[in-house]
Protein backbone atom coordinates (compact mmCIF):
# COMPACT_ATOMS: atom_id res chain seq x y z
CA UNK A 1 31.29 -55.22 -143.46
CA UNK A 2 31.69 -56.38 -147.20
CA UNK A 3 34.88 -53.85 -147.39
CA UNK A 4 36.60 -55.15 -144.45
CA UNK A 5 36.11 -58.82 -146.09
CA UNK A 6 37.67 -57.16 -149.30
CA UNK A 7 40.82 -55.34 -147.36
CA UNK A 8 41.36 -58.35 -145.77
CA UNK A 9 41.68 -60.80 -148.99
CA UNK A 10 43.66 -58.14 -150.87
CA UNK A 11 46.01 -57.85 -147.09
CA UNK A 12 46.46 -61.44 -147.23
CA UNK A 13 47.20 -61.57 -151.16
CA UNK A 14 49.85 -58.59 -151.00
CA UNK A 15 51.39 -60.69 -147.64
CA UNK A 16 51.52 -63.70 -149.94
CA UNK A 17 53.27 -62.34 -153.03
CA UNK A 18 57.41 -61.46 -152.68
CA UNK A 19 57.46 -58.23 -152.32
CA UNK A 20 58.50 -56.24 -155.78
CA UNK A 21 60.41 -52.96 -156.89
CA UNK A 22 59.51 -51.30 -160.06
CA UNK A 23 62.67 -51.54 -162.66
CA UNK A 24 65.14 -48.99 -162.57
CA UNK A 25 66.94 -46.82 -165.44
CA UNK A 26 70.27 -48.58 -166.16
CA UNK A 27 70.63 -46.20 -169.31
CA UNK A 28 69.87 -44.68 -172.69
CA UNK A 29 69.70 -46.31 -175.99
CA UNK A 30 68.80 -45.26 -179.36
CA UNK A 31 65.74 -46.62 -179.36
CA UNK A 32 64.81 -45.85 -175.43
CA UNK A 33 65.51 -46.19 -171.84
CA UNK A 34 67.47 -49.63 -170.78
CA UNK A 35 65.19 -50.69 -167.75
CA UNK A 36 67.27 -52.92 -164.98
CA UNK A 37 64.77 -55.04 -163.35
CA UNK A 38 66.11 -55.12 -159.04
CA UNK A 39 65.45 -59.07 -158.31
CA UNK A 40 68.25 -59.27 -155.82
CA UNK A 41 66.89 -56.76 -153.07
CA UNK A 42 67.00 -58.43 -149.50
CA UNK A 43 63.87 -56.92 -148.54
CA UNK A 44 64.30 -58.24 -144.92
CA UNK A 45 67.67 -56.95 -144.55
CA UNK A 46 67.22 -53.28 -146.12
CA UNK A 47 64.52 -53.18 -144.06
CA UNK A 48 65.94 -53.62 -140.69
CA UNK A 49 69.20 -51.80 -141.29
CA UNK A 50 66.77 -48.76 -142.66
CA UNK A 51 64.65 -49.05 -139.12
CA UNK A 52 68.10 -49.05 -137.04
CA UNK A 53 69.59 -46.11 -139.13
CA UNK A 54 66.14 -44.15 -138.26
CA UNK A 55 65.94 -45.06 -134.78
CA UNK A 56 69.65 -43.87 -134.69
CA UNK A 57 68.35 -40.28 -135.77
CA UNK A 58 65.80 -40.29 -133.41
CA UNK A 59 68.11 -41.04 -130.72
CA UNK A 60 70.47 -38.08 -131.88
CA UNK A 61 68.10 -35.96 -132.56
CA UNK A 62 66.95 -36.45 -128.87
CA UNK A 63 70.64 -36.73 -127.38
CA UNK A 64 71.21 -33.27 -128.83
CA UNK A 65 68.13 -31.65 -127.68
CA UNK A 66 68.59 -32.88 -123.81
CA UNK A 67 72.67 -32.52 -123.71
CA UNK A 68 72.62 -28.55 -124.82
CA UNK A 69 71.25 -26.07 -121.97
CA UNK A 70 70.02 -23.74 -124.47
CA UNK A 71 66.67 -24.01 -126.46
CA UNK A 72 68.32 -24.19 -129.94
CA UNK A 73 65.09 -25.59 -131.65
CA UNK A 74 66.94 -28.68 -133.12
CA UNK A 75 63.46 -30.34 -134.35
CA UNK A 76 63.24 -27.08 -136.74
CA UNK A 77 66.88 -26.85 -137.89
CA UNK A 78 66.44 -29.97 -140.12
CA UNK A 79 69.57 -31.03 -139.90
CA UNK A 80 70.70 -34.19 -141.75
CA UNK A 81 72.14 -37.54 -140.28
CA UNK A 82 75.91 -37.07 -140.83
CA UNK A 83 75.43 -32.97 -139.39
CA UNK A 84 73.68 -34.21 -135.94
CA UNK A 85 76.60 -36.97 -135.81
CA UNK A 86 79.32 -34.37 -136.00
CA UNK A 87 77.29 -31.97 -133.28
CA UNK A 88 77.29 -35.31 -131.09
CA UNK A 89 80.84 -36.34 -131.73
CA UNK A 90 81.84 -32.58 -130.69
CA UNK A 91 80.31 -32.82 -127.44
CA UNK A 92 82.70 -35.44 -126.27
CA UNK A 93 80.56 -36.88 -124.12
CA UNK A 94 80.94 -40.38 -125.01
CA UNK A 95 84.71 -42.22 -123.93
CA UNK A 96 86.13 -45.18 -124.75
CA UNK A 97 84.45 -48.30 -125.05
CA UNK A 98 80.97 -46.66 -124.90
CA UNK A 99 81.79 -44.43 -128.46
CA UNK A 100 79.59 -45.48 -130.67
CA UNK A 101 79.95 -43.13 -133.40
CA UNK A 102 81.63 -44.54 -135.84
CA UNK A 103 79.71 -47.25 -136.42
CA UNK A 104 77.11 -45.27 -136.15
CA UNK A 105 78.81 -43.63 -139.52
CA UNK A 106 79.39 -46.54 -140.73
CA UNK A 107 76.24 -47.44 -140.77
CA UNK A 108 75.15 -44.31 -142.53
CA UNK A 109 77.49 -45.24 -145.22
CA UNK A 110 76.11 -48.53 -145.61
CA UNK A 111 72.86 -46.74 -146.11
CA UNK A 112 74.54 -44.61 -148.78
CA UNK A 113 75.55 -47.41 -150.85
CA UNK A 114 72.31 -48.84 -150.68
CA UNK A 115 70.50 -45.85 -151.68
CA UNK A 116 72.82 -45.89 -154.57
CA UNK A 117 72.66 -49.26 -155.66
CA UNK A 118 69.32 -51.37 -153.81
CA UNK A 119 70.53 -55.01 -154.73
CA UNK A 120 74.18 -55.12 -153.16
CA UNK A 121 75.14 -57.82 -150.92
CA UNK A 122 77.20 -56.78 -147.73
CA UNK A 123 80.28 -58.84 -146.95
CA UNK A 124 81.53 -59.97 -143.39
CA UNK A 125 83.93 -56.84 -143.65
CA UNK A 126 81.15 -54.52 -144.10
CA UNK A 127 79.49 -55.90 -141.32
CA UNK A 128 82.61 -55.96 -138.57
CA UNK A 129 82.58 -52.52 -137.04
CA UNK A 130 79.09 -53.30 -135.80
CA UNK A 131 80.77 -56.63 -134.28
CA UNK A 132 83.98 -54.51 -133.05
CA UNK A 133 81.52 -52.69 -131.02
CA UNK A 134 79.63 -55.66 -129.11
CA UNK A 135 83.06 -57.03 -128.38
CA UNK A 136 84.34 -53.72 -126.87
CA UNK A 137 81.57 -53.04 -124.82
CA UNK A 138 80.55 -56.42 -123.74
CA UNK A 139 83.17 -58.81 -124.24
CA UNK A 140 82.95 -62.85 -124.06
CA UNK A 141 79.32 -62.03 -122.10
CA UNK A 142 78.83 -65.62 -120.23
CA UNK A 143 74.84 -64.71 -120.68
CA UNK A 144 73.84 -62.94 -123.75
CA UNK A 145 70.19 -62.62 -122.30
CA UNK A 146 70.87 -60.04 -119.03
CA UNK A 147 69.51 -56.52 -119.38
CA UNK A 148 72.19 -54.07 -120.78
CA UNK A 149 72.96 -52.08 -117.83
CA UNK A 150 73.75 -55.38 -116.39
CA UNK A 151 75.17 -56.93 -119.64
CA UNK A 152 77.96 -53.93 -119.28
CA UNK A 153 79.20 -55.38 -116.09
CA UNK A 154 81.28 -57.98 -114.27
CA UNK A 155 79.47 -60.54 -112.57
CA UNK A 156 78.27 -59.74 -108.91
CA UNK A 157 80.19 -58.71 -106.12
CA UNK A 158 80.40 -61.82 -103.68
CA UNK A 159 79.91 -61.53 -99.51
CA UNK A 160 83.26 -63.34 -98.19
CA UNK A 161 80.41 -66.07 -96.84
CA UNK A 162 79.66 -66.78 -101.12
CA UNK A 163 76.55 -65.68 -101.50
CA UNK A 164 75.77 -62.34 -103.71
CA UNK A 165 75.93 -59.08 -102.33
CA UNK A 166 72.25 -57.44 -102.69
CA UNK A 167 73.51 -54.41 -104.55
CA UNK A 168 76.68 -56.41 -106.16
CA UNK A 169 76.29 -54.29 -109.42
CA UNK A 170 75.26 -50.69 -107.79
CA UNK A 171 78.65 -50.06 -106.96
CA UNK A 172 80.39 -51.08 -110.13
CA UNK A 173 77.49 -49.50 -112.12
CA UNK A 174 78.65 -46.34 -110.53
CA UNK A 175 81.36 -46.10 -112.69
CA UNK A 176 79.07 -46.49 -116.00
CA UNK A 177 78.19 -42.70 -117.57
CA UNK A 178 74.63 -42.35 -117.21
CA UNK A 179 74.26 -41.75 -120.48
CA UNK A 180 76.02 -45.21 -121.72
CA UNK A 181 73.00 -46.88 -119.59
């Protein structure tokens, strides 16, 4: 019991502090290594464009596996981020609006720079052909808060007496690839 007690006080300590990076090599002097302390990290940020980019991969990674007939053992060929994007992007399986793949690059090079450099700040610019994407796929949305397969289409088809047809989005969503859904 005491050790739970004790995991819990040092849990709520770390929770309390920022959290920290150790200092990184900036360069060589005479006398030693220049240390560059990283104060500027956004933790939060780095943290959620990390999760996306990962989530990303898993979703390629499973895309691949599940859009090739053949066994190919994709889990085993170890492939790296930008190598499963190019497989993807040469299966053409993904038209206009619903191709996501270059910001889906894009967002591996913003995770490049940052694995270059931790304590950059991103710009509006850097950040736009994320926003080019929401506004291709689901422009001027009236309610930001429908579910996406519903999100991705016009508003429901009306009886001629006003009132909404049942299935008002079936037969428009007919016309969404399944695998933009």
């Amino acid at each position: 019991m005491v050790w739970a007690v004790v995991w819990a006080n040092s849990r709520y300590r770390l929770m309390r502090t920022p959290p920290r990076l150790p200092p990184v090599i900036a360069g060589f002097k005479v006398q030693g290594v220049d240390w560059q302390p990283l104060k500027h990290v956004d933790f939060p940020f780095l943290g959620y464009l990390l999760s996306c980019h990962l989530a990303i991969e898993h979703y390629l990674t499973n895309f691949l596996t599940t859009a090739t007939p053949l066994k190919l053992g994709w889990e085993d060929a170890r492939l790296r981020f930008t190598q499963k994007v190019a497989l993807v992007e040469k299966l053409d399986c993904f038209p206009p609006p619903y191709d996501l793949l270059p910001s889906i690059k894009h967002l591996n090079t913003l995770r490049n720079r940052f694995a270059h450099k931790l304590d950059i700040k991103l710009t509006t610019e850097d950040l736009k052909p994320f926003a080019d994407v929401v506004e291709r796929i689901a422009p001027k949305r009236k309610t930001p808060n429908r579910p996406l397969k519903k999100a991705l289409l016009p508003e429901p088809v009306h009886k001629t007496d006003g009132t909404a047809h049942q299935d008002g989005y079936q037969e428009q969503a007919d016309n969404i690839p399944k695998h933009a859904i």
